[in-house]
Structures are given as C-alpha cells and as structure tokens.
N, C-alpha and C. Protein backbone atom coordinates (compact mmCIF):
# COMPACT_ATOMS: atom_id res chain seq x y z
N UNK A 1 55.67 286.82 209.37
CA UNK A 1 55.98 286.05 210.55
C UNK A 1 55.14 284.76 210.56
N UNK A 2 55.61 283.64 211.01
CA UNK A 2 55.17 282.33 210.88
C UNK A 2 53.83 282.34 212.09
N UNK A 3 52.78 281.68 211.69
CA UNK A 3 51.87 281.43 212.74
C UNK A 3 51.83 280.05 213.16
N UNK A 4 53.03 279.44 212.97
CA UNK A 4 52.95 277.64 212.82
C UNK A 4 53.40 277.38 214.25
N UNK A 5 53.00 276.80 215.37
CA UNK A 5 52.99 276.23 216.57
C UNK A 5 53.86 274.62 216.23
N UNK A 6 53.86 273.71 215.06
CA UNK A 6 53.73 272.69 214.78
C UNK A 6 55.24 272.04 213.53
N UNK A 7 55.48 271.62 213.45
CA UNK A 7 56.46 271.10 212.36
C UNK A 7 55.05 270.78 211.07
N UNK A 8 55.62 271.65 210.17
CA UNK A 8 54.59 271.70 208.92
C UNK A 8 54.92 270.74 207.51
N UNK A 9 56.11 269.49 207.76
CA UNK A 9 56.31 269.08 206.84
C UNK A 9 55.30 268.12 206.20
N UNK A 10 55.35 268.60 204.61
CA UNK A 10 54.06 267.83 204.09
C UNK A 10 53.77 265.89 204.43
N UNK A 11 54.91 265.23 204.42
CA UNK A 11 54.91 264.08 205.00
C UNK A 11 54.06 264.13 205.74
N UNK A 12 54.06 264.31 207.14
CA UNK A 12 53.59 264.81 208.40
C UNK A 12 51.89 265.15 208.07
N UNK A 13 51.86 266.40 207.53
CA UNK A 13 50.25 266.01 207.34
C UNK A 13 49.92 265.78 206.86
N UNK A 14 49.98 265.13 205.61
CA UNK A 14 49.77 264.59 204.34
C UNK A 14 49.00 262.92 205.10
N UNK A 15 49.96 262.85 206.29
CA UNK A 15 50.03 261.10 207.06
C UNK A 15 48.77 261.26 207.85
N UNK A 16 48.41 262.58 208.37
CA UNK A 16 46.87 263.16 209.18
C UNK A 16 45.71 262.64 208.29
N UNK A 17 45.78 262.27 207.07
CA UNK A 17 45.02 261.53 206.18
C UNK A 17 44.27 260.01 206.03
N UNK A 18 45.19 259.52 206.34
CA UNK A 18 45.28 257.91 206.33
C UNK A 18 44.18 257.64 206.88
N UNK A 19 43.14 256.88 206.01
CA UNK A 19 41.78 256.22 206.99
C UNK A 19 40.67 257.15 207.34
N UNK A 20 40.65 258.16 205.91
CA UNK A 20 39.86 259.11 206.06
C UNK A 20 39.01 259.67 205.11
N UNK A 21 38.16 260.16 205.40
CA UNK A 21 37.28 260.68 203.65
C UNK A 21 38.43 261.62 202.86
N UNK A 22 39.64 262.47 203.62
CA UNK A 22 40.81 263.19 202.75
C UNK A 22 41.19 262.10 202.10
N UNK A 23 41.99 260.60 202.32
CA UNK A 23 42.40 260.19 201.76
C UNK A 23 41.19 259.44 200.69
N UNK A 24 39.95 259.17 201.09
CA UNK A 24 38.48 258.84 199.49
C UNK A 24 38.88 259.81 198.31
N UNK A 25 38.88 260.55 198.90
CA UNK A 25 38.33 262.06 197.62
C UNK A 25 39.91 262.89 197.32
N UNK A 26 41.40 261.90 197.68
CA UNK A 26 42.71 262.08 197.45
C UNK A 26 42.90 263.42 197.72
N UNK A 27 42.59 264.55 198.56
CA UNK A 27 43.10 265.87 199.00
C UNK A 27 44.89 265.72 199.32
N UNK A 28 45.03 266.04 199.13
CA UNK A 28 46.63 266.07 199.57
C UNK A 28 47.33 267.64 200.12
N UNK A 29 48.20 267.80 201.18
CA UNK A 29 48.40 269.30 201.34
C UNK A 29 49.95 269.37 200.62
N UNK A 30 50.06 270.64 200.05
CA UNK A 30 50.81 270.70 198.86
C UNK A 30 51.45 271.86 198.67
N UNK A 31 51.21 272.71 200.22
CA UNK A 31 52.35 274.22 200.33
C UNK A 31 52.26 274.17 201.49
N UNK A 32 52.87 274.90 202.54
CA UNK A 32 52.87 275.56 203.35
C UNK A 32 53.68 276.72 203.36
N UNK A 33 52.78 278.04 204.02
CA UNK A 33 53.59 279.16 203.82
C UNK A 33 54.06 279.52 205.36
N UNK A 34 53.97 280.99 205.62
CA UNK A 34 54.27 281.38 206.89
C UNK A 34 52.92 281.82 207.68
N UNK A 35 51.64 281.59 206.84
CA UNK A 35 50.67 282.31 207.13
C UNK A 35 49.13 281.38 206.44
N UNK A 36 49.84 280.58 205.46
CA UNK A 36 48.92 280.01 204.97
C UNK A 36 49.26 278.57 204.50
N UNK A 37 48.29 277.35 203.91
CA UNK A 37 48.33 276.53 203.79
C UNK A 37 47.86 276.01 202.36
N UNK A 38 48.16 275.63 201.30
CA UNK A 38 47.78 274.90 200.25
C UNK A 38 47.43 273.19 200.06
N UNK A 39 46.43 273.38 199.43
CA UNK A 39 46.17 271.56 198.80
C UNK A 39 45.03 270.94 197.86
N UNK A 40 45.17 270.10 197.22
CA UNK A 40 44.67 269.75 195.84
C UNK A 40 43.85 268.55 196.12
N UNK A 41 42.85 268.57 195.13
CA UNK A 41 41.40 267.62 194.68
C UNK A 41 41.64 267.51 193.93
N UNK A 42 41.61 265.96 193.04
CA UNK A 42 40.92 265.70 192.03
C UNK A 42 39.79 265.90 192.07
N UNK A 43 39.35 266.20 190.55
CA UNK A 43 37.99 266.31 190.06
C UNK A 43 37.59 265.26 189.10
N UNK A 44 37.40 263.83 189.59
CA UNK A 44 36.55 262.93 189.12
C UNK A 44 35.45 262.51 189.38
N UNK A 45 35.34 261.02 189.16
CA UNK A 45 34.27 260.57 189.65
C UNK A 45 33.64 260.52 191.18
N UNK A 46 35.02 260.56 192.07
CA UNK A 46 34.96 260.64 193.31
C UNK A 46 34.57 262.40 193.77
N UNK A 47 34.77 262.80 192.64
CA UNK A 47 34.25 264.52 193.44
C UNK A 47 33.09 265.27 192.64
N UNK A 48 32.42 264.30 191.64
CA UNK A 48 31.42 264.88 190.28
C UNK A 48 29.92 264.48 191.28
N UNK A 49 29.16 265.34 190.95
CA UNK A 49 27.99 265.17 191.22
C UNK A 49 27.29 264.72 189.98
N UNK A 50 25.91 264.67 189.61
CA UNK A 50 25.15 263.55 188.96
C UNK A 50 25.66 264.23 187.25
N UNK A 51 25.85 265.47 187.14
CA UNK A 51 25.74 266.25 186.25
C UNK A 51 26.88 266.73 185.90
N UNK A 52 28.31 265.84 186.29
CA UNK A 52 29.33 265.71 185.66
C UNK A 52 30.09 266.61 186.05
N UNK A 53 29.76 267.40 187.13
CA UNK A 53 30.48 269.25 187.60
C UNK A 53 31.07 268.51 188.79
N UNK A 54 32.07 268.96 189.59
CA UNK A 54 32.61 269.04 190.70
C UNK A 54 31.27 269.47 191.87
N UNK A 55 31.03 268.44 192.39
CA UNK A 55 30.34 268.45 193.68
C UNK A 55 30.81 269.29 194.80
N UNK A 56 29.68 270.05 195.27
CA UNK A 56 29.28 271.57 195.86
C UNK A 56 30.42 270.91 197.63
N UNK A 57 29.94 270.01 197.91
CA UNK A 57 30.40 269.29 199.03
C UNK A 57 31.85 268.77 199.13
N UNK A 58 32.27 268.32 198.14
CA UNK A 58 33.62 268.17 198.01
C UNK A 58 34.31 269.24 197.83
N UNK A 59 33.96 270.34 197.52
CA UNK A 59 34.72 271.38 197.14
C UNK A 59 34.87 271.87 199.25
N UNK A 60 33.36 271.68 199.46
CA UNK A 60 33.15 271.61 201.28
C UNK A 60 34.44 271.44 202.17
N UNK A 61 34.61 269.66 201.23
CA UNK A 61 35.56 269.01 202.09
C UNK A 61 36.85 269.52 202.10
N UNK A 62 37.11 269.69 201.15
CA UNK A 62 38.15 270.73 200.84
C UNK A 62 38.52 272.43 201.78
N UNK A 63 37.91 272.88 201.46
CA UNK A 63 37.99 273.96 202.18
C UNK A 63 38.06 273.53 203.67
N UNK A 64 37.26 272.06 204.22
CA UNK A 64 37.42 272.72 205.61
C UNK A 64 38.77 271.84 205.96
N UNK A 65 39.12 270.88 205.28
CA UNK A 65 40.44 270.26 205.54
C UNK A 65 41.33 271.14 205.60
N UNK A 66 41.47 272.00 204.61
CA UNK A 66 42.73 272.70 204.62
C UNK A 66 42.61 274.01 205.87
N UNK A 67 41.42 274.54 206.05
CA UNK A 67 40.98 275.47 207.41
C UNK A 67 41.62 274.78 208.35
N UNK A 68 41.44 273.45 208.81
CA UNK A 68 41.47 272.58 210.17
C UNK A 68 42.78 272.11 210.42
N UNK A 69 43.22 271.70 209.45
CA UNK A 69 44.91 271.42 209.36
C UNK A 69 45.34 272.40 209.99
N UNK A 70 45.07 274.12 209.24
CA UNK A 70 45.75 274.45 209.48
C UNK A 70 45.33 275.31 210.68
N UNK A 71 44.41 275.63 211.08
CA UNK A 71 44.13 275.60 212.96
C UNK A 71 44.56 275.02 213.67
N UNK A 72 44.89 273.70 213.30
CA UNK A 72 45.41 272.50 214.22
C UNK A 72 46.65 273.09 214.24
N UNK A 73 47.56 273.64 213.03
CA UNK A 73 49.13 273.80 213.37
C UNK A 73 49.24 274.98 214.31
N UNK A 74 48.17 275.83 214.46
CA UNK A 74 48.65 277.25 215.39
C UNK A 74 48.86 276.90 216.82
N UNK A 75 48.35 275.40 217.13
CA UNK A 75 47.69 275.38 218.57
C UNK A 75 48.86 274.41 218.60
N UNK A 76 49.27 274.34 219.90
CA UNK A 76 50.00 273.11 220.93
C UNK A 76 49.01 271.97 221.01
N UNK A 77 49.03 270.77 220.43
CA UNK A 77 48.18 269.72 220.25
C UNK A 77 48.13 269.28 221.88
N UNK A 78 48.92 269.15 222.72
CA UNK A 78 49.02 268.73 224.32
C UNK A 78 47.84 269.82 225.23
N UNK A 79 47.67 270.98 224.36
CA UNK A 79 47.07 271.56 225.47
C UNK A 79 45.33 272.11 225.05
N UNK A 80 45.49 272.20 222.77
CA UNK A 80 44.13 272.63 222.96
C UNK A 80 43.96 271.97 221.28
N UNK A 81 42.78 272.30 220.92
CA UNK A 81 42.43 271.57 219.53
C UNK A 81 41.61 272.37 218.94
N UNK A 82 41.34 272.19 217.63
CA UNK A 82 40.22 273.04 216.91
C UNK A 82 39.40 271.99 216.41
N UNK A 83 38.12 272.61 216.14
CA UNK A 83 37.10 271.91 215.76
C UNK A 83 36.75 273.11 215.02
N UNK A 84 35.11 271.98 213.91
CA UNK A 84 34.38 273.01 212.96
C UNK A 84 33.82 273.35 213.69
N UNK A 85 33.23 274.85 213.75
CA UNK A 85 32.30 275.40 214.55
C UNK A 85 31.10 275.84 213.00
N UNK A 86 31.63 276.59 212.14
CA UNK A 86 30.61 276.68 211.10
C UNK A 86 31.65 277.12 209.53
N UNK A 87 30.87 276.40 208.54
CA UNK A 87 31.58 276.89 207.44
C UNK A 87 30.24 277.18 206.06
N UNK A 88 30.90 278.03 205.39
CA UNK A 88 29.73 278.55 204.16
C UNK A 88 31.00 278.63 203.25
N UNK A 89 30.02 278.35 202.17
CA UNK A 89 30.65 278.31 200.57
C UNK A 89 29.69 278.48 199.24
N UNK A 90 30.51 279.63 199.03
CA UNK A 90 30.44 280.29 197.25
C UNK A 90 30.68 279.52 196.38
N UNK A 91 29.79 278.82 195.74
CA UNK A 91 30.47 278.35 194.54
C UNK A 91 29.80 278.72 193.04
N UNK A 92 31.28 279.12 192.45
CA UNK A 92 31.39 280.37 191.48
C UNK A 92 31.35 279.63 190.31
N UNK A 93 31.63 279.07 190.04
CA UNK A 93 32.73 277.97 188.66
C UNK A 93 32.14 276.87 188.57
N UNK A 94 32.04 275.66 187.43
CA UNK A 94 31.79 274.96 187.41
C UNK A 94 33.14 274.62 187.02
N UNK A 95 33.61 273.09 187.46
CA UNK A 95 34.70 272.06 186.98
C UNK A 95 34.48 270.72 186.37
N UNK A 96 34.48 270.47 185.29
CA UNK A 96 34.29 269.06 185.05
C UNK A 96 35.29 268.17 185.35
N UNK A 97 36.81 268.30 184.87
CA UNK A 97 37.91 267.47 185.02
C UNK A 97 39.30 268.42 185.76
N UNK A 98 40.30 267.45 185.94
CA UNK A 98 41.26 268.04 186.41
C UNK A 98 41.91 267.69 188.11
N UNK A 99 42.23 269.43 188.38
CA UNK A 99 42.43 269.32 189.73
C UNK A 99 42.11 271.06 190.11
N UNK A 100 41.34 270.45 191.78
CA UNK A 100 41.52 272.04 191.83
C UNK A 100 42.51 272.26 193.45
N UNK A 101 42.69 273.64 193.12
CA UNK A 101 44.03 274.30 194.67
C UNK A 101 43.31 275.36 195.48
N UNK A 102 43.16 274.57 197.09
CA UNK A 102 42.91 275.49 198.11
C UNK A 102 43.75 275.96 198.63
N UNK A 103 43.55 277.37 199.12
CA UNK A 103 44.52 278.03 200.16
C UNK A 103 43.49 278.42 200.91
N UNK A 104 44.31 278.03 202.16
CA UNK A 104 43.59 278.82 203.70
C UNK A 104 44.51 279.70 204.07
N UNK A 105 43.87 281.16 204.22
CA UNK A 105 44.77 282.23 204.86
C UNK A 105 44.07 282.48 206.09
N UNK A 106 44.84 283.09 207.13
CA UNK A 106 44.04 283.30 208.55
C UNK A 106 43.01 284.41 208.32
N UNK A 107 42.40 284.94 208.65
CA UNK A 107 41.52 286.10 208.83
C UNK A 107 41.57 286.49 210.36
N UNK A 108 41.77 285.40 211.33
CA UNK A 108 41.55 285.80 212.96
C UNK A 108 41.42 284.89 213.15
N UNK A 109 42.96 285.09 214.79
CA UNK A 109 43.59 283.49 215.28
C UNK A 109 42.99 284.20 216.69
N UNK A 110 42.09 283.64 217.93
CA UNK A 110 41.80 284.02 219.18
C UNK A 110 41.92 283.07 219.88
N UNK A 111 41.87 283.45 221.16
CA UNK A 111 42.50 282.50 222.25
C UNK A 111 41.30 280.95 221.90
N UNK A 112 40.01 281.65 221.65
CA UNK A 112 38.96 280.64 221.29
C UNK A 112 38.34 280.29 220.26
N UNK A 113 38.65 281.45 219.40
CA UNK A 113 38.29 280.73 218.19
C UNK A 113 39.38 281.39 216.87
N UNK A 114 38.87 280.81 215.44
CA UNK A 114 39.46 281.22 214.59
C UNK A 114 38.55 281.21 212.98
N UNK A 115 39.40 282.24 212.37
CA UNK A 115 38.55 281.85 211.17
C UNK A 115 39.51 282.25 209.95
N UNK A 116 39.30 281.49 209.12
CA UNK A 116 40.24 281.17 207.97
C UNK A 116 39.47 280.99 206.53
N UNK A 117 39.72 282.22 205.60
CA UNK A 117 39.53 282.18 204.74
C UNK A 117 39.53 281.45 203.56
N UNK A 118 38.84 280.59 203.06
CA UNK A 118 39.66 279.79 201.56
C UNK A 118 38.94 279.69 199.96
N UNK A 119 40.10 280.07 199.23
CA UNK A 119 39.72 279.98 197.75
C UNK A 119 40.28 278.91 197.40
N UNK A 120 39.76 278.11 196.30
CA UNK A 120 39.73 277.35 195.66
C UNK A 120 39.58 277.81 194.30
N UNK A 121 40.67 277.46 193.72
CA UNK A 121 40.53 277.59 192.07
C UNK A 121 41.11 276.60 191.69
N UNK A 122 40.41 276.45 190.45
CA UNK A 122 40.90 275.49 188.91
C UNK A 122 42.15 275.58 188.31
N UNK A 123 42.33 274.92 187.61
CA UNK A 123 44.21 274.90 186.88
C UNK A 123 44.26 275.78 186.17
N UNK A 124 43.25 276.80 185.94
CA UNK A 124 43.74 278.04 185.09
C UNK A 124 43.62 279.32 185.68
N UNK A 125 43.53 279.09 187.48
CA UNK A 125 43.49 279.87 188.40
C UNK A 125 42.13 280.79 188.90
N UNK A 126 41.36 280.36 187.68
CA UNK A 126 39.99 281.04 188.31
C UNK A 126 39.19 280.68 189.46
N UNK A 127 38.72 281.56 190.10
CA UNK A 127 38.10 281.34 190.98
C UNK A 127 36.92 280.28 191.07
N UNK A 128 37.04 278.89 191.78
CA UNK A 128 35.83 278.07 191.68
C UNK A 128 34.99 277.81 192.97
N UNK A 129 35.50 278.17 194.19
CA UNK A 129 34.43 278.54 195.65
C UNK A 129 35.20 279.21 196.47
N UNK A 130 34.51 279.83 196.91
CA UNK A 130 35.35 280.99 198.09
C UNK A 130 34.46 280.53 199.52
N UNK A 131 35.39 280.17 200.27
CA UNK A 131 34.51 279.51 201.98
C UNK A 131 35.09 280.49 203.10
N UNK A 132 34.54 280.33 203.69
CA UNK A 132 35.03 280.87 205.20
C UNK A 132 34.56 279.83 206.50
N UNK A 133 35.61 279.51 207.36
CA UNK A 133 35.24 278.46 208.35
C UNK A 133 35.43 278.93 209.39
N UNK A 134 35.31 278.70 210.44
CA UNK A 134 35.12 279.48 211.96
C UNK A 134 35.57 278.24 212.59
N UNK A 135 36.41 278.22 213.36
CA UNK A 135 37.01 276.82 214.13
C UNK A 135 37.24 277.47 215.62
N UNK A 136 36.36 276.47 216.63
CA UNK A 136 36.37 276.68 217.41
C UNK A 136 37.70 276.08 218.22
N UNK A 137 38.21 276.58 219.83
CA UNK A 137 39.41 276.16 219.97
C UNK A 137 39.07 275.47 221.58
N UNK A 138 39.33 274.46 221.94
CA UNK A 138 38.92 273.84 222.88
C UNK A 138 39.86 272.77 223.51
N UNK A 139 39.94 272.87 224.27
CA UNK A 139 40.74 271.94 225.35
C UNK A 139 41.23 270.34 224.80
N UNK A 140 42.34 270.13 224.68
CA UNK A 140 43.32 269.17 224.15
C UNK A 140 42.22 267.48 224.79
N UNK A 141 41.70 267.78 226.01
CA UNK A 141 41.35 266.72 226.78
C UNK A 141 39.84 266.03 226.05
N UNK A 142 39.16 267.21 224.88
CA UNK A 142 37.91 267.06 224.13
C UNK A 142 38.17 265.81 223.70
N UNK A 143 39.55 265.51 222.81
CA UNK A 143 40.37 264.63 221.58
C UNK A 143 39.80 263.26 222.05
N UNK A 144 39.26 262.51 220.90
CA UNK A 144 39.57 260.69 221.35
C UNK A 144 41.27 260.74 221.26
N UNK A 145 41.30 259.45 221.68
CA UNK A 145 42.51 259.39 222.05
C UNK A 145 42.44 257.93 221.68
C-alpha cells in the first residue's frame, strides 16, 4: 500500500533541488516505490575526501535527502512538514569512483515523528553506509515561505 500523501513524479522532486547543496554534490531521485524512495551520487571530486574515498558526509547528505523527501511526501505540505531531528551513519565500504544508490524505507510514520531507514550501496550493490534518520513532524506554519 502506497504511503505517498504527494504526486511523486521524479520531475517534481528532482525540481526540490534547484539552488541547493543536492543540486553541488548532483543527488538526483531516481525511483519511487509504494513504500520507499531511491537516488544517486556521484563519487568525485565533489564527494572525495582528502584521501580519494567518498566522503563520510556526503554519503550524510545523501541519506538524509532521500529520508526528507521522502517524509515530506507522507505529509500534506498545507498542514505539516518534516524536519531533521537526528541522523547516524555506518560507513562500511570505501568508494573511490562511480556512483552510489540510496533507498529510504519507512521504519515508523507517527503523527510526530518518523524514521526511515537508508542503505546506500555502490554499483556492484555492496553495502557502502547504512543511516537511520528520525524526522521530526511539525506544523506547515514552521516553513519560510
């Protein structure tokens, strides 16, 4: 069963990007399921730390983009919003080049909060950080506008 509140076409949030560190470090969202959400990093210069590996933080950014997106789609944007409340990350793998693919699956959608699981793996599917984010859910009126 769909948990999507929102029209999920990639256009659409792909455009939630524009003028943002997603669009610096090129994240792009690149599935949507009925339950979960996919999307891809390059792994260059824009995501390498000093030592040529995929930076611990970008892999960060990653995980919580694709968490928040997809919190944002459960909720009625007119009436409430999600925010980070806290996120932690495993990182398993080292990546030098390429691209890597997050999925956020729900773990627990509440009236106030939520938390959403995400792996991230490399193009040969191994596991490269496993996060968990906690998004808090708060009143539509929080939003700049």
């Amino acid at each position: 069963m769909a948990i999507w509140k929102q029209d999920t076409s990639l256009e659409r949030l792909n455009g939630w990007s524009r003028d943002t560190l997603m669009e610096t470090l090129d994240i792009r969202i690149t599935a949507v399921g009925e339950d979960w959400l996919a999307g891809t990093m390059p792994v260059d210069r824009r995501t390498h730390q000093p030592y040529g590996l995929l930076h611990g933080g970008a892999s960060v950014a990653l995980a919580e983009t694709l968490g928040s997106f997809a919190a944002l789609l459960t909720l009625d944007p007119e009436e409430e919003m999600a925010v980070g409340l806290e996120i932690n990350a495993n990182h398993v793998r080292g990546v030098r080049a390429g691209t890597v693919t997050g999925t956020a699956r729900v773990l627990h959608l509440g009236r106030r909060t939520q938390v959403w699981d995400i792996r991230i793996e490399n193009e040969q599917g191994a596991l490269v950080c496993a996060s968990r984010l906690t998004m808090a859910v708060v009143p539509a009126t929080h939003a700049r506008r």
